[in-house]
C-alpha atoms as a PDB file:
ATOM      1  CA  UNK A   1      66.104 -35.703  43.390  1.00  0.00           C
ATOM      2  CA  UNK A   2      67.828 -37.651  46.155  1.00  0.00           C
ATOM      3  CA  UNK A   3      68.405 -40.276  43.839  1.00  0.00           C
ATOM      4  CA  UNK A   4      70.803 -37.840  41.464  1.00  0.00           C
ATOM      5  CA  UNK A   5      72.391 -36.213  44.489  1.00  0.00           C
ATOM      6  CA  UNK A   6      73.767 -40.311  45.197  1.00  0.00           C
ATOM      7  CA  UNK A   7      75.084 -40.099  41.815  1.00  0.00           C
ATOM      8  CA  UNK A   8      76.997 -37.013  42.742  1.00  0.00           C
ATOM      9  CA  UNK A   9      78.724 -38.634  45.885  1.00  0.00           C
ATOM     10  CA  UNK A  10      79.566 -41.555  44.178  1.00  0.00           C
ATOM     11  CA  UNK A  11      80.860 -39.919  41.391  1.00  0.00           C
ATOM     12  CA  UNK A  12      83.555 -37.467  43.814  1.00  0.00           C
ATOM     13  CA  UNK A  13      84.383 -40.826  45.382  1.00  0.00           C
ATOM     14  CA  UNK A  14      85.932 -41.714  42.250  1.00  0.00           C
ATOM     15  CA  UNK A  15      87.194 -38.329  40.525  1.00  0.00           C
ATOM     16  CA  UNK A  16      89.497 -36.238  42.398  1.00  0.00           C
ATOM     17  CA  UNK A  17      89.622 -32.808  40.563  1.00  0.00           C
ATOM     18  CA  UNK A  18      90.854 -30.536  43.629  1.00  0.00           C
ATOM     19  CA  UNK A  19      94.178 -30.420  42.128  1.00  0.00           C
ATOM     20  CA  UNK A  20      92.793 -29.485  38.588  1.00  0.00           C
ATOM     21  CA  UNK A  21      93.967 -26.409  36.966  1.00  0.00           C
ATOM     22  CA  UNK A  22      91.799 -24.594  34.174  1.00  0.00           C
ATOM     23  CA  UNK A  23      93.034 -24.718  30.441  1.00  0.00           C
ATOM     24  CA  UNK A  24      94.973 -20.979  29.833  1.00  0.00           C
ATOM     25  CA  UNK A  25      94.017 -21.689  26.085  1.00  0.00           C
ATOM     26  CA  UNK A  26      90.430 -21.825  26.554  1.00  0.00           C
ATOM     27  CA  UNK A  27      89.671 -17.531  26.859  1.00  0.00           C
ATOM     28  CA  UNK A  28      91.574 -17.500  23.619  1.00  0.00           C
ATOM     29  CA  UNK A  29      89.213 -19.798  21.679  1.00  0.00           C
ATOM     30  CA  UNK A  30      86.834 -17.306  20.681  1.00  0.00           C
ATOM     31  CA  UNK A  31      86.242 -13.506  21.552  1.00  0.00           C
ATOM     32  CA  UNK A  32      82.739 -11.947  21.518  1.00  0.00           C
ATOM     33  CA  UNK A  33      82.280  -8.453  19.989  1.00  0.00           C
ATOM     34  CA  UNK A  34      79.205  -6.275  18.877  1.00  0.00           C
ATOM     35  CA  UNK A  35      79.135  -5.876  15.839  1.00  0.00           C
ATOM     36  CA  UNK A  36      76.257  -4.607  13.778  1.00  0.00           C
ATOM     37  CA  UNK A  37      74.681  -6.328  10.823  1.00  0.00           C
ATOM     38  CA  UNK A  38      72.230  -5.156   8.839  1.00  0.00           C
ATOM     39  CA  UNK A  39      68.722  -6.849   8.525  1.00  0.00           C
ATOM     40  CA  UNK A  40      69.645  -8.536   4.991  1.00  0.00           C
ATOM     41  CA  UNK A  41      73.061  -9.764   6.043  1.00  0.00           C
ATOM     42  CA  UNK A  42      71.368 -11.239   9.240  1.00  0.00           C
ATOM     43  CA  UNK A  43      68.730 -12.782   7.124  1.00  0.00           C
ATOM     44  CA  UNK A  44      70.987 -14.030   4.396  1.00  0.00           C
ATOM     45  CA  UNK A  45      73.242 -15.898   7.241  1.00  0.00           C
ATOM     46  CA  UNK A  46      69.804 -17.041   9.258  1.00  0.00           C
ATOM     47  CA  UNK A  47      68.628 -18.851   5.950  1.00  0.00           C
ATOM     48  CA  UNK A  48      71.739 -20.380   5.023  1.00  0.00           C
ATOM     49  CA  UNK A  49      71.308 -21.604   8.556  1.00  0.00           C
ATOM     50  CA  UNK A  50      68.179 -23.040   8.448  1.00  0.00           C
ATOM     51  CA  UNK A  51      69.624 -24.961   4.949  1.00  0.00           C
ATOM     52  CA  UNK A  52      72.784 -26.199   6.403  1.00  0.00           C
ATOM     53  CA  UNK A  53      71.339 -26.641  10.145  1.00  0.00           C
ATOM     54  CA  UNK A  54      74.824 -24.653  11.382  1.00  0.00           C
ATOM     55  CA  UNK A  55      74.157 -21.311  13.772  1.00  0.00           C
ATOM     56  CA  UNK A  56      73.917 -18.514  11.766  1.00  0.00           C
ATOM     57  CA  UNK A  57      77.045 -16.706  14.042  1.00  0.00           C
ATOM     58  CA  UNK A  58      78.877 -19.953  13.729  1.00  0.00           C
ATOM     59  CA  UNK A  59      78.823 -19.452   9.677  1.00  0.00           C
ATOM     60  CA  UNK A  60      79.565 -15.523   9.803  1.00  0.00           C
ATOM     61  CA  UNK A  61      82.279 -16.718  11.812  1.00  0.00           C
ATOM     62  CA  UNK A  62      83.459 -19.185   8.982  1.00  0.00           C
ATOM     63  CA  UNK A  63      83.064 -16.671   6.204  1.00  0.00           C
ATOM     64  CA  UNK A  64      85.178 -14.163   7.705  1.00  0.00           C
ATOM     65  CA  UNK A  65      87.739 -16.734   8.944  1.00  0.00           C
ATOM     66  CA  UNK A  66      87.845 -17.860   5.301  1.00  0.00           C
ATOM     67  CA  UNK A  67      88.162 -14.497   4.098  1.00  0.00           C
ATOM     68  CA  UNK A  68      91.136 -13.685   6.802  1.00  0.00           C
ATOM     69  CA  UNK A  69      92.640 -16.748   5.971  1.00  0.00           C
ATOM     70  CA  UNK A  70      92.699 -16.339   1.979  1.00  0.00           C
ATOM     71  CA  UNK A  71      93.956 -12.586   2.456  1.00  0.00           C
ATOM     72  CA  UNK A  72      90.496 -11.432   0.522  1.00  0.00           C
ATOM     73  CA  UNK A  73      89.882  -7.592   0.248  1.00  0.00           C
ATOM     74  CA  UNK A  74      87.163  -5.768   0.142  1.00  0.00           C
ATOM     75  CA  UNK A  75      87.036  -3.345  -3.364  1.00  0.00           C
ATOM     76  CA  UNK A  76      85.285  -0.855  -1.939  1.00  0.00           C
ATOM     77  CA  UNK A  77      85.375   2.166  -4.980  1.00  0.00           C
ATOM     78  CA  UNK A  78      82.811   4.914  -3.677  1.00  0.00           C
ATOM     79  CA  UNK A  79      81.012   7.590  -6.452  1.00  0.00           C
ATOM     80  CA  UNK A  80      81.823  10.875  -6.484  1.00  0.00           C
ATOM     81  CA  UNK A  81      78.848  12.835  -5.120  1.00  0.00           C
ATOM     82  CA  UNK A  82      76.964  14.475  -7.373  1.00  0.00           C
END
């Protein structure tokens, strides 16, 4: 352990970030939300996961960003109740 805490004090010997200032941009990469999912949508994106080795949020994410991005629309036509 002492051997990494060296590493440390050489390191701030030679990197001066006391004057750094934080990216504004960065808060406005992503957003998280709660959203709920049902068990076969989860499923469906945790597969596709497993196939493609991408997180399962990461390719929700991309779906719906594709979808925002190509204007796509839901047709959502509900029966009458009978």
């Amino acid at each position: 352990m002492a051997f990494r805490r060296v590493g440390v004090d050489k390191m701030r010997k030679h990197y001066d970030f006391s004057n750094a200032k934080r990216n504004p941009y960065a808060r406005r990469l992503k957003q998280q939300v709660t959203i709920r999912l049902d068990g076969d949508t989860i499923n469906y994106f945790r597969r596709l996961a497993e196939e493609t080795g991408i997180r399962y949020q990461r390719l929700i994410n991309l779906y719906l960003r594709e979808c925002a991005s190509s204007g796509k629309k839901l047709s959502n036509t509900w029966a009458a109740a009978q």
